[in-house]
PDB file of N, CA and C in Angstrom:
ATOM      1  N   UNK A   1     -23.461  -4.279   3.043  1.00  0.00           N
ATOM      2  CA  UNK A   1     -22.695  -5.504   3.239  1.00  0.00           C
ATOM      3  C   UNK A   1     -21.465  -5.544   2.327  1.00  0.00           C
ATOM      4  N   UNK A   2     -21.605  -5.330   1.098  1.00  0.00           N
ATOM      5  CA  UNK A   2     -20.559  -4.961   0.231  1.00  0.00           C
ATOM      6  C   UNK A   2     -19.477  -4.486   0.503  1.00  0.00           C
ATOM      7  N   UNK A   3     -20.005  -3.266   1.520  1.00  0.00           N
ATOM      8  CA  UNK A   3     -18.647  -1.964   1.788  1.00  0.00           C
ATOM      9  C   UNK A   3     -18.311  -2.700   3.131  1.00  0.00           C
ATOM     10  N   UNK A   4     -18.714  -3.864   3.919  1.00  0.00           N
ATOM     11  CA  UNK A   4     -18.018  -4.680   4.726  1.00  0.00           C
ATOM     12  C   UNK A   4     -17.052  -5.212   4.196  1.00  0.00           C
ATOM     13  N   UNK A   5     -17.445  -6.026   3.336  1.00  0.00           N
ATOM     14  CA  UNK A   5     -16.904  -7.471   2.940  1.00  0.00           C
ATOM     15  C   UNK A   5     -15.387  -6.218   2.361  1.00  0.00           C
ATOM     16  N   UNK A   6     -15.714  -5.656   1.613  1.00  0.00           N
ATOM     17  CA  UNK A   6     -14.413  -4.655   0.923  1.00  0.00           C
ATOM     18  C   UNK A   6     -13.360  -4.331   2.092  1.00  0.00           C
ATOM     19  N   UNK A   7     -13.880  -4.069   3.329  1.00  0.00           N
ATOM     20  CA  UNK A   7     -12.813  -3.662   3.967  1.00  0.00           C
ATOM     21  C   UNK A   7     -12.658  -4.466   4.646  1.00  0.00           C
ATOM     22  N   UNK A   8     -13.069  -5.854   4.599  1.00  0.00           N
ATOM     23  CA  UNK A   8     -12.117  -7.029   5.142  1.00  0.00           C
ATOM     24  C   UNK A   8     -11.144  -7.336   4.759  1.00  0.00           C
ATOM     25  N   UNK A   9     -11.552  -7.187   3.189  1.00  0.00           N
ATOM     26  CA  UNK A   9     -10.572  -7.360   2.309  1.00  0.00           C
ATOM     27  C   UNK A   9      -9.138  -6.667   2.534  1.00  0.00           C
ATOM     28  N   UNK A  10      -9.642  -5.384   2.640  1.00  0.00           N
ATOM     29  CA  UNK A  10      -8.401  -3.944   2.669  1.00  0.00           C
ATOM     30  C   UNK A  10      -7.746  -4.394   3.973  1.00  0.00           C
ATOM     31  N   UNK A  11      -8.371  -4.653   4.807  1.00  0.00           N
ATOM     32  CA  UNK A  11      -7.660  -4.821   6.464  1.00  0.00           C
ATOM     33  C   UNK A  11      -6.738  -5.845   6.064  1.00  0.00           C
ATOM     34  N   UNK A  12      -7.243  -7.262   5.481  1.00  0.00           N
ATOM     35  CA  UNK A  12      -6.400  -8.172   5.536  1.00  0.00           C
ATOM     36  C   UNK A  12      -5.327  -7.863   4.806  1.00  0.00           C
ATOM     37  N   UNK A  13      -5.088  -7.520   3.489  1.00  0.00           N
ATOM     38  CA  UNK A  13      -4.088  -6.870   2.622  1.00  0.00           C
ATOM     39  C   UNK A  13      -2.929  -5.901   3.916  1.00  0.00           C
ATOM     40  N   UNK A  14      -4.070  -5.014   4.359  1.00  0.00           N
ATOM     41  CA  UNK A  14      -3.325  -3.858   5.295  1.00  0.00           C
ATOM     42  C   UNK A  14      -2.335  -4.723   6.247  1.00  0.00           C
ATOM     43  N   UNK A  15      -3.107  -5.887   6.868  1.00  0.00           N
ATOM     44  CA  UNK A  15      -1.998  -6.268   7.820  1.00  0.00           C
ATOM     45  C   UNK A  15      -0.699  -6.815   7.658  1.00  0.00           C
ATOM     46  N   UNK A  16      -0.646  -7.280   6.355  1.00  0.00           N
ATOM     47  CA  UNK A  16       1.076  -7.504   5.681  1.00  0.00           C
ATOM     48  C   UNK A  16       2.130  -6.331   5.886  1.00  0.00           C
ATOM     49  N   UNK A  17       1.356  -5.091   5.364  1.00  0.00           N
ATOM     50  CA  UNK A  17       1.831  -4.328   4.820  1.00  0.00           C
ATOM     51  C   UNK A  17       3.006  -3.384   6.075  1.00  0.00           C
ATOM     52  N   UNK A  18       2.669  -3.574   7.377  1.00  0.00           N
ATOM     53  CA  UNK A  18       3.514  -2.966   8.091  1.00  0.00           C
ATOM     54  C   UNK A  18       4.635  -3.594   8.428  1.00  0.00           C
ATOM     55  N   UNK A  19       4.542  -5.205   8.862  1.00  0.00           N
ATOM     56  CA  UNK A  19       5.059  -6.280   8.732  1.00  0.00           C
ATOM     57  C   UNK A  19       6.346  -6.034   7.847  1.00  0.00           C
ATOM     58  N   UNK A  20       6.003  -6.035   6.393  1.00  0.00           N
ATOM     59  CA  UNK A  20       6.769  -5.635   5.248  1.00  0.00           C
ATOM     60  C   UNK A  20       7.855  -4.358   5.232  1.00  0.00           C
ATOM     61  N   UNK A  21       7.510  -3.812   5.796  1.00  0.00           N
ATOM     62  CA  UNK A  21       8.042  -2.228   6.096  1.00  0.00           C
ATOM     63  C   UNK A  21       8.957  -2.177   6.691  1.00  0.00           C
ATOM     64  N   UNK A  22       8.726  -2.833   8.052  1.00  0.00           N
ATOM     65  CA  UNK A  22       9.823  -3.243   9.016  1.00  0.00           C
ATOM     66  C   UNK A  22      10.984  -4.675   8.200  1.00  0.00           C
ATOM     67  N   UNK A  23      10.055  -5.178   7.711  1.00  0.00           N
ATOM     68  CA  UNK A  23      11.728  -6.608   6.983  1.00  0.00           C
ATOM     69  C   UNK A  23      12.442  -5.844   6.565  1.00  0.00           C
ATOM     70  N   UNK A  24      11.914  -5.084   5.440  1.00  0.00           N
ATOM     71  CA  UNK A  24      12.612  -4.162   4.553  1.00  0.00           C
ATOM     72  C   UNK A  24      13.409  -3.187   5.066  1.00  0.00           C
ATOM     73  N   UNK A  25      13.432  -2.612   6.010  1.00  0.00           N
ATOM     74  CA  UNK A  25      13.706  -2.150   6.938  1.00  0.00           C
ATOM     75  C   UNK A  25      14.920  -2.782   7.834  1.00  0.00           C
ATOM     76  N   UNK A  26      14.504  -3.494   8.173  1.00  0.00           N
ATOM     77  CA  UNK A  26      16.103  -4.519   9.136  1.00  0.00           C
ATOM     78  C   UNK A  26      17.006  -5.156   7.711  1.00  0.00           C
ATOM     79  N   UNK A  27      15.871  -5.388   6.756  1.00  0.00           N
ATOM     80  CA  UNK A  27      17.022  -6.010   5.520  1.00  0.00           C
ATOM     81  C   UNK A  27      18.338  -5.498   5.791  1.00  0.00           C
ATOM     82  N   UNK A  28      17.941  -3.805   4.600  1.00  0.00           N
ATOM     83  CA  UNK A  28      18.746  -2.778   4.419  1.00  0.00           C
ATOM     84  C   UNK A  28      19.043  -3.617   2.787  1.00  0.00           C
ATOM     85  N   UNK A  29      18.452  -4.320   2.092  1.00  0.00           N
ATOM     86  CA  UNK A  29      18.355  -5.019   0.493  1.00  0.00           C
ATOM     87  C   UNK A  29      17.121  -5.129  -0.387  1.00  0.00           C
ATOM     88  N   UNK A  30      17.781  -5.058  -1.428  1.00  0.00           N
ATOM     89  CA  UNK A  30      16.453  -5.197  -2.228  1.00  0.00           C
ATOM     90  C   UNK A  30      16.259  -6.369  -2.930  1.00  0.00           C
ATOM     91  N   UNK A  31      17.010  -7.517  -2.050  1.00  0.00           N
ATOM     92  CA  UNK A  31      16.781  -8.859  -2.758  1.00  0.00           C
ATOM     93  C   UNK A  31      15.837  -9.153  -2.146  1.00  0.00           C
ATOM     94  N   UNK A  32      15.042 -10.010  -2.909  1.00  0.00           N
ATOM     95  CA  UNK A  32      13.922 -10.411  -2.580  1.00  0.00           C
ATOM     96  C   UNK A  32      12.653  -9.644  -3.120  1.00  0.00           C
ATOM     97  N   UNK A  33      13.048  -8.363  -3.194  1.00  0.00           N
ATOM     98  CA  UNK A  33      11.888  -7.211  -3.181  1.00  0.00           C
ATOM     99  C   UNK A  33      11.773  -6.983  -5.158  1.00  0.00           C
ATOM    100  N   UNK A  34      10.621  -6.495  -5.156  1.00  0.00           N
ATOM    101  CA  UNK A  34      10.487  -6.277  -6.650  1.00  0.00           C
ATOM    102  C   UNK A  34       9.740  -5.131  -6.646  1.00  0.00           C
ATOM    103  N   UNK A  35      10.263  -3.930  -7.908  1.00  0.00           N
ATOM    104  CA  UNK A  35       9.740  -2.927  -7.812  1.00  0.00           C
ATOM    105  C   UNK A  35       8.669  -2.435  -8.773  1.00  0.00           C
ATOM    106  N   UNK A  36       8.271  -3.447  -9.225  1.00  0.00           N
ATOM    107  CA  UNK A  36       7.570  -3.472 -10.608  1.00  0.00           C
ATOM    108  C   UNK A  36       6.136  -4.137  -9.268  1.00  0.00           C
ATOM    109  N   UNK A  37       6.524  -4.789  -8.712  1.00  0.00           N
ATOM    110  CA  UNK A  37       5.254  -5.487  -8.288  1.00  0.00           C
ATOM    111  C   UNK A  37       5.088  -4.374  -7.039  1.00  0.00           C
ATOM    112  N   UNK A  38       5.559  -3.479  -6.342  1.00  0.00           N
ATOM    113  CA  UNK A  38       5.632  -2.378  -5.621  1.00  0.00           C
ATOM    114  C   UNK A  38       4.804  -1.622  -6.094  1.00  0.00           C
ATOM    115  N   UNK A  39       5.162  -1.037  -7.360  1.00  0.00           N
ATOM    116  CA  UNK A  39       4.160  -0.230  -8.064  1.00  0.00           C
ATOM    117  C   UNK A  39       3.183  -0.717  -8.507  1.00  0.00           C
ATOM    118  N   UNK A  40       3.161  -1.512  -8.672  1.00  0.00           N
ATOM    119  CA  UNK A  40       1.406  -2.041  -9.268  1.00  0.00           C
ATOM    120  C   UNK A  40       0.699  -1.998  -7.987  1.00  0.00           C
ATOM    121  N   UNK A  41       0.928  -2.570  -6.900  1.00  0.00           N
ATOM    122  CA  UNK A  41      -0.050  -2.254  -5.702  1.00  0.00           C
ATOM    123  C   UNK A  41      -0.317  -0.762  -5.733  1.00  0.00           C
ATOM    124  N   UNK A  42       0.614   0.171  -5.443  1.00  0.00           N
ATOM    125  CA  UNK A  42       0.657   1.618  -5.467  1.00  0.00           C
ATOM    126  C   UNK A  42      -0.359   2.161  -6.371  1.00  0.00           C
ATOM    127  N   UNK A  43      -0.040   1.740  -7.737  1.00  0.00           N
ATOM    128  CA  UNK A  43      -0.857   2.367  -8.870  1.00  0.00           C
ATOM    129  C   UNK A  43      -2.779   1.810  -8.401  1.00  0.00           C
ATOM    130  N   UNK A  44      -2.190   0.320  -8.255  1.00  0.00           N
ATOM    131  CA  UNK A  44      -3.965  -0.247  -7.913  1.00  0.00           C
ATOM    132  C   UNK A  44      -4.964   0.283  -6.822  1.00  0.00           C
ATOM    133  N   UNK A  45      -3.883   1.159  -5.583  1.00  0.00           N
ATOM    134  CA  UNK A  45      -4.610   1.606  -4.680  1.00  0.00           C
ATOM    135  C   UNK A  45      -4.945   3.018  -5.156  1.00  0.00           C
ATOM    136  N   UNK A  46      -4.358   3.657  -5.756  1.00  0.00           N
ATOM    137  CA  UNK A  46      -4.662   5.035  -6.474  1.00  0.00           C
ATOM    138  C   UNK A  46      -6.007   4.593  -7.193  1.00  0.00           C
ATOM    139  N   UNK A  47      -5.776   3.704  -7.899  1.00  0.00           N
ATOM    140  CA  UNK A  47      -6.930   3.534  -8.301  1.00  0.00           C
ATOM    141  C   UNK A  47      -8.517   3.302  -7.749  1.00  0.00           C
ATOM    142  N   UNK A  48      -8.547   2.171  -6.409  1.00  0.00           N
ATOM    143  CA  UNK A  48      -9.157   2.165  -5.828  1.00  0.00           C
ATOM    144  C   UNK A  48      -9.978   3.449  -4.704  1.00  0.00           C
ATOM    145  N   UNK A  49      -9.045   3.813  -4.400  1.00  0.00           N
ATOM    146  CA  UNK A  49      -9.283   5.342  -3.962  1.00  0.00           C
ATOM    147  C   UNK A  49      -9.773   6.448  -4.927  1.00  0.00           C
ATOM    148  N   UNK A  50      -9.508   6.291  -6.238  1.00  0.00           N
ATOM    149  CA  UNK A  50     -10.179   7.493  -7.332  1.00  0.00           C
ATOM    150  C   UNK A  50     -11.682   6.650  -7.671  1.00  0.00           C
ATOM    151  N   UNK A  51     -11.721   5.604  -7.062  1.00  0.00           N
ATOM    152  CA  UNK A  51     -13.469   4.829  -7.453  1.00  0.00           C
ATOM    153  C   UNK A  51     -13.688   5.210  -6.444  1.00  0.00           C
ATOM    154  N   UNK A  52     -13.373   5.306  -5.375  1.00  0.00           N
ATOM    155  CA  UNK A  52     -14.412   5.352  -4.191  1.00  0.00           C
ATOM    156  C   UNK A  52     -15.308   6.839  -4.553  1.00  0.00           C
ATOM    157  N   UNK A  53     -13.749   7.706  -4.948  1.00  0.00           N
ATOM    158  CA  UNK A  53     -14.114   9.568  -5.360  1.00  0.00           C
ATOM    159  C   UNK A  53     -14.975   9.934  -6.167  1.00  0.00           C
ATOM    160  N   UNK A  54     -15.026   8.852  -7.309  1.00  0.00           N
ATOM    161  CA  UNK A  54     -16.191   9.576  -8.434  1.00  0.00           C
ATOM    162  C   UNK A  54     -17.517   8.375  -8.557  1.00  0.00           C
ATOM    163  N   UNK A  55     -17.885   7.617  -7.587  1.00  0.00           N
ATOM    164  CA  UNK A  55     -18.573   6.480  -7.511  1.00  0.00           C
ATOM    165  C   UNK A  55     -19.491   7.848  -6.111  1.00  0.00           C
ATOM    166  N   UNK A  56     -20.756   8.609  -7.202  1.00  0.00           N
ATOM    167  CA  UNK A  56     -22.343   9.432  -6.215  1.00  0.00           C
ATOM    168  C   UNK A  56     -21.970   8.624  -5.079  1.00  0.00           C
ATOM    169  N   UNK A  57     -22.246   7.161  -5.738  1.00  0.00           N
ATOM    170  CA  UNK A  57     -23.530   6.725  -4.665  1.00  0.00           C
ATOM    171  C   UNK A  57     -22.403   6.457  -3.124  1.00  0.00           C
ATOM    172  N   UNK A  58     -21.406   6.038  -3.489  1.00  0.00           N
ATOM    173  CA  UNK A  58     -20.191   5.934  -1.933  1.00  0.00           C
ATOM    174  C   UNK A  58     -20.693   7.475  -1.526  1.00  0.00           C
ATOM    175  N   UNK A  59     -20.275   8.501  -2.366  1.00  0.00           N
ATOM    176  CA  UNK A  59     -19.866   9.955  -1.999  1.00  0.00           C
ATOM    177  C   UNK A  59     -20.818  10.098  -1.129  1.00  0.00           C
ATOM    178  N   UNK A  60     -22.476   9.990  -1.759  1.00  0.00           N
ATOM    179  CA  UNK A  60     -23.740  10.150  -1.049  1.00  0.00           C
ATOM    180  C   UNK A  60     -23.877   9.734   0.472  1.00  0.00           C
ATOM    181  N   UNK A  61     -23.329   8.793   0.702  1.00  0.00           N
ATOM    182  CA  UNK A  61     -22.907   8.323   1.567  1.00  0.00           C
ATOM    183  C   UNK A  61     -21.284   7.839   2.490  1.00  0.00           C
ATOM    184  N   UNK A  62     -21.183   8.983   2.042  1.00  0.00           N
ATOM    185  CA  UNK A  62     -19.166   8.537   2.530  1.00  0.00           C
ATOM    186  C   UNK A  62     -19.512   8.943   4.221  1.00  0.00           C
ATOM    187  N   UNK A  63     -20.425   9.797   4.862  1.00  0.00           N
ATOM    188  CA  UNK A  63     -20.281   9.743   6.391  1.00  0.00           C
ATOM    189  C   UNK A  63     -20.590   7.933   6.939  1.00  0.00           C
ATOM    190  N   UNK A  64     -21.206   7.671   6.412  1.00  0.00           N
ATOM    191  CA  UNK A  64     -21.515   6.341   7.103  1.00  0.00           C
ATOM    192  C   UNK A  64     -20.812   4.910   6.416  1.00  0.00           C
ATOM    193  N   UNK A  65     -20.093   5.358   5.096  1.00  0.00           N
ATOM    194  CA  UNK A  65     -18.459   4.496   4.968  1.00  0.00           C
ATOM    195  C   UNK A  65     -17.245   4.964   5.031  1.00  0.00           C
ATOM    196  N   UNK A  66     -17.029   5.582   5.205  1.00  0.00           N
ATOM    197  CA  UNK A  66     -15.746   6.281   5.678  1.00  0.00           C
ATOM    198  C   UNK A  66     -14.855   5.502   5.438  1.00  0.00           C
ATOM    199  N   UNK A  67     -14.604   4.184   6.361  1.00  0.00           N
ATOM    200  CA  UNK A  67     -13.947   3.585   6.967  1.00  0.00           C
ATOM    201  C   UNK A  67     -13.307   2.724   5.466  1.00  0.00           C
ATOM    202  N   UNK A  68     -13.904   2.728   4.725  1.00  0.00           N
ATOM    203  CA  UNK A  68     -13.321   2.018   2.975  1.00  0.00           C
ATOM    204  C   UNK A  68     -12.485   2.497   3.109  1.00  0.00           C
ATOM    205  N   UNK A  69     -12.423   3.753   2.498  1.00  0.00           N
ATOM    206  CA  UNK A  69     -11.212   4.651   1.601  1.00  0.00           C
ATOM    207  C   UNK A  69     -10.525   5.145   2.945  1.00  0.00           C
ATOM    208  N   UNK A  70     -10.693   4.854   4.297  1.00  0.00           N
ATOM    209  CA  UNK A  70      -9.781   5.323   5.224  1.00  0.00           C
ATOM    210  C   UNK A  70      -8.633   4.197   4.861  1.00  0.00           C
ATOM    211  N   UNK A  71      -9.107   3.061   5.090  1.00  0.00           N
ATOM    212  CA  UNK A  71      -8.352   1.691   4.684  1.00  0.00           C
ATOM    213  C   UNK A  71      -7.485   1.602   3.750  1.00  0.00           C
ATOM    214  N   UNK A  72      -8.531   1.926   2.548  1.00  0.00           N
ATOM    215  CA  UNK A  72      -7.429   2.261   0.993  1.00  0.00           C
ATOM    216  C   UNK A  72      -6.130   3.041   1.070  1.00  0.00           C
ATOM    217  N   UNK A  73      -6.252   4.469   1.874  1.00  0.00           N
ATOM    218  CA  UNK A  73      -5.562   5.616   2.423  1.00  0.00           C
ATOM    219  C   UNK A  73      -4.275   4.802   2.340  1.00  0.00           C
ATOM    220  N   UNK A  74      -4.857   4.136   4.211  1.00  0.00           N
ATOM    221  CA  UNK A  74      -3.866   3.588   5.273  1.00  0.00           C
ATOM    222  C   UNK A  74      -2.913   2.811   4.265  1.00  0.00           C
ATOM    223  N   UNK A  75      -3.271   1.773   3.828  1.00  0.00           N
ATOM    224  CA  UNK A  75      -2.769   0.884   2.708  1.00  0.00           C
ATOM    225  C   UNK A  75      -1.930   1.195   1.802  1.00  0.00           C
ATOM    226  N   UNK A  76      -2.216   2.309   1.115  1.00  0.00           N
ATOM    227  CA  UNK A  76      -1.437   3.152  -0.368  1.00  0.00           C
ATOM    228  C   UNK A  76      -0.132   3.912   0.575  1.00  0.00           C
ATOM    229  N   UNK A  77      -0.636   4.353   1.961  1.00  0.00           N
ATOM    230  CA  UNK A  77       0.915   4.811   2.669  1.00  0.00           C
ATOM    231  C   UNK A  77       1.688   3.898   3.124  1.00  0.00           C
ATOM    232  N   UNK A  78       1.222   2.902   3.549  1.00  0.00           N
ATOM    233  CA  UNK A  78       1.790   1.661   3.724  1.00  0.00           C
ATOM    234  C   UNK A  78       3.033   1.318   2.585  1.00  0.00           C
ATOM    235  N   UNK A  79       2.428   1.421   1.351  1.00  0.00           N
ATOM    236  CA  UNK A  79       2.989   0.294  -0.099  1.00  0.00           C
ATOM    237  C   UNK A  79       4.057   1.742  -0.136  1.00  0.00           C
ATOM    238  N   UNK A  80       3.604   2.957   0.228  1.00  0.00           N
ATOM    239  CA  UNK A  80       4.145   4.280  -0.365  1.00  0.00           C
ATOM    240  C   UNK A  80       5.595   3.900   0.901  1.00  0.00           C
ATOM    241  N   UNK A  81       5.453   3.898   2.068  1.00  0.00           N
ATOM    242  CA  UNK A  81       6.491   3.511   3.020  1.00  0.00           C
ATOM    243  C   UNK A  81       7.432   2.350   2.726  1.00  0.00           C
ATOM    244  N   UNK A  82       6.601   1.374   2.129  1.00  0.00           N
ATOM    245  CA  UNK A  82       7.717  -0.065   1.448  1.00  0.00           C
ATOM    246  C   UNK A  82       8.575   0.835   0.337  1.00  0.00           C
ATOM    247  N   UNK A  83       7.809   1.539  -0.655  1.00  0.00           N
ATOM    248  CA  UNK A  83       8.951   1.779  -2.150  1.00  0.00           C
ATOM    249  C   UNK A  83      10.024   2.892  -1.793  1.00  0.00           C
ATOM    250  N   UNK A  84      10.025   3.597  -0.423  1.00  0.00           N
ATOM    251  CA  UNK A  84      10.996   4.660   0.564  1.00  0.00           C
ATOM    252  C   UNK A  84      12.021   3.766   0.919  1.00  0.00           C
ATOM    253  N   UNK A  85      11.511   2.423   1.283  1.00  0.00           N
ATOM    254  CA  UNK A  85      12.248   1.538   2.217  1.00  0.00           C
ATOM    255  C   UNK A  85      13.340   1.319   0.490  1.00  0.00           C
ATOM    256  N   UNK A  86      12.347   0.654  -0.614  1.00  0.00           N
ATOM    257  CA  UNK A  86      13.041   0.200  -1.089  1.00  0.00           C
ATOM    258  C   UNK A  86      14.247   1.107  -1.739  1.00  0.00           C
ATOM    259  N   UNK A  87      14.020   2.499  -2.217  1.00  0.00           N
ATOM    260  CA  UNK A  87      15.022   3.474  -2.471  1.00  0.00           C
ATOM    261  C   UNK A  87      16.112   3.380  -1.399  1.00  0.00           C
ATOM    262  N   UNK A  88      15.654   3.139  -0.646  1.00  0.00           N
ATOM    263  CA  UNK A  88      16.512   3.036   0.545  1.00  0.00           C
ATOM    264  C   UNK A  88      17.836   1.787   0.510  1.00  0.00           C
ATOM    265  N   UNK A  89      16.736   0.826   0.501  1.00  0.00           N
ATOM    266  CA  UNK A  89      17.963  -0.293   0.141  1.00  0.00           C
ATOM    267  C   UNK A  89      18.510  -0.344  -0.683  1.00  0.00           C
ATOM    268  N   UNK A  90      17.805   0.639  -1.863  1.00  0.00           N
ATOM    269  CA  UNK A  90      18.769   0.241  -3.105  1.00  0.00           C
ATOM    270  C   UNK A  90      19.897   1.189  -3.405  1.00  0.00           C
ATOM    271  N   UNK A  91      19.960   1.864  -2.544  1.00  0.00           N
ATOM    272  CA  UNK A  91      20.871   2.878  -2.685  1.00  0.00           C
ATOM    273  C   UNK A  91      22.105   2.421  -1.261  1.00  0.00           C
ATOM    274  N   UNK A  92      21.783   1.979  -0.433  1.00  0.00           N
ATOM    275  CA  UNK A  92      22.581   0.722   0.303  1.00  0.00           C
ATOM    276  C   UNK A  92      23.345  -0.470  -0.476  1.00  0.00           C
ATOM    277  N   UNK A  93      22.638  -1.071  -1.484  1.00  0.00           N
ATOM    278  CA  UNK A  93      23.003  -1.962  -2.213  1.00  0.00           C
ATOM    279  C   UNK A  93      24.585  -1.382  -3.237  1.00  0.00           C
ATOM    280  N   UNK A  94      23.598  -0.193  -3.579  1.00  0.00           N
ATOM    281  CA  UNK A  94      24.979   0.187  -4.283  1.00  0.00           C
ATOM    282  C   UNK A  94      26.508   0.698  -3.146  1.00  0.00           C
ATOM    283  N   UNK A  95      26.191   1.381  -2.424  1.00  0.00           N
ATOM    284  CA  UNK A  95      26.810   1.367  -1.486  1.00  0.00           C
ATOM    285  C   UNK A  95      28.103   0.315  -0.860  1.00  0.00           C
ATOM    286  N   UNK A  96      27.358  -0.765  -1.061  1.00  0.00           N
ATOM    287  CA  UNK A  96      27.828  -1.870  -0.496  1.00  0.00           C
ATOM    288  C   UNK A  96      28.592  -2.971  -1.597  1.00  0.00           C
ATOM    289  N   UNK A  97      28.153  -2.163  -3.263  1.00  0.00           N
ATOM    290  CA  UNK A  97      28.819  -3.103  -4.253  1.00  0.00           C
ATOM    291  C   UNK A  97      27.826  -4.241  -4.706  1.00  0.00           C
ATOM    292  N   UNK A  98      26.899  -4.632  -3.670  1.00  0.00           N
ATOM    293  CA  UNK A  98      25.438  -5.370  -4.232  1.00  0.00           C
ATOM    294  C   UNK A  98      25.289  -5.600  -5.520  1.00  0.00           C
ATOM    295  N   UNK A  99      25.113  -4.218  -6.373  1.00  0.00           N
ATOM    296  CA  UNK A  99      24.265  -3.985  -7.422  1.00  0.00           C
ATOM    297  C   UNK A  99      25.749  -3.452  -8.281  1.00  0.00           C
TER     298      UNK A  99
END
């Protein structure tokens, strides 16, 4: 039940995250956006994903949860696709005199 409730969690988080990709994306700015709070998701899902790795008892059983750390995955490429976006804009920004 645990490794449910966890990837309700992850899904709901997950579903911002493409959403986000695309604003950032039509922006083409990094106002609004913060890269300090970018990386802390990034760093937190690394993290979450290195518990799932050295946590037996998941491992013992990773055929029949899978679906956690698939989530975590999906998620960390997600946040990894926003901080692309944001290099992106911020190098637009300068571009444009923005910054």
């Amino acid at each position: 039940m645990a490794e449910i409730l966890e990837t309700i969690m992850i899904v709901s988080f997950g579903c911002s995250w493409p959403l986000n990709v695309i604003k950032s994306y039509k922006a083409g700015t990094t106002k609004g956006k913060s890269l300090a709070f970018l990386c802390l998701i990034f760093f937190g899902y690394i993290a979450g994903i290195t518990s799932k790795f050295i946590n037996p008892e998941y491992m013992a059983n990773i055929s029949e949860n899978w679906y956690v750390v698939f989530f975590y995955i999906l998620n960390f490429i997600m946040v990894g696709a926003d901080l692309v976006m944001y290099v992106r804009n911020y190098k637009l920004d300068k571009q444009n005199g923005v910054l």
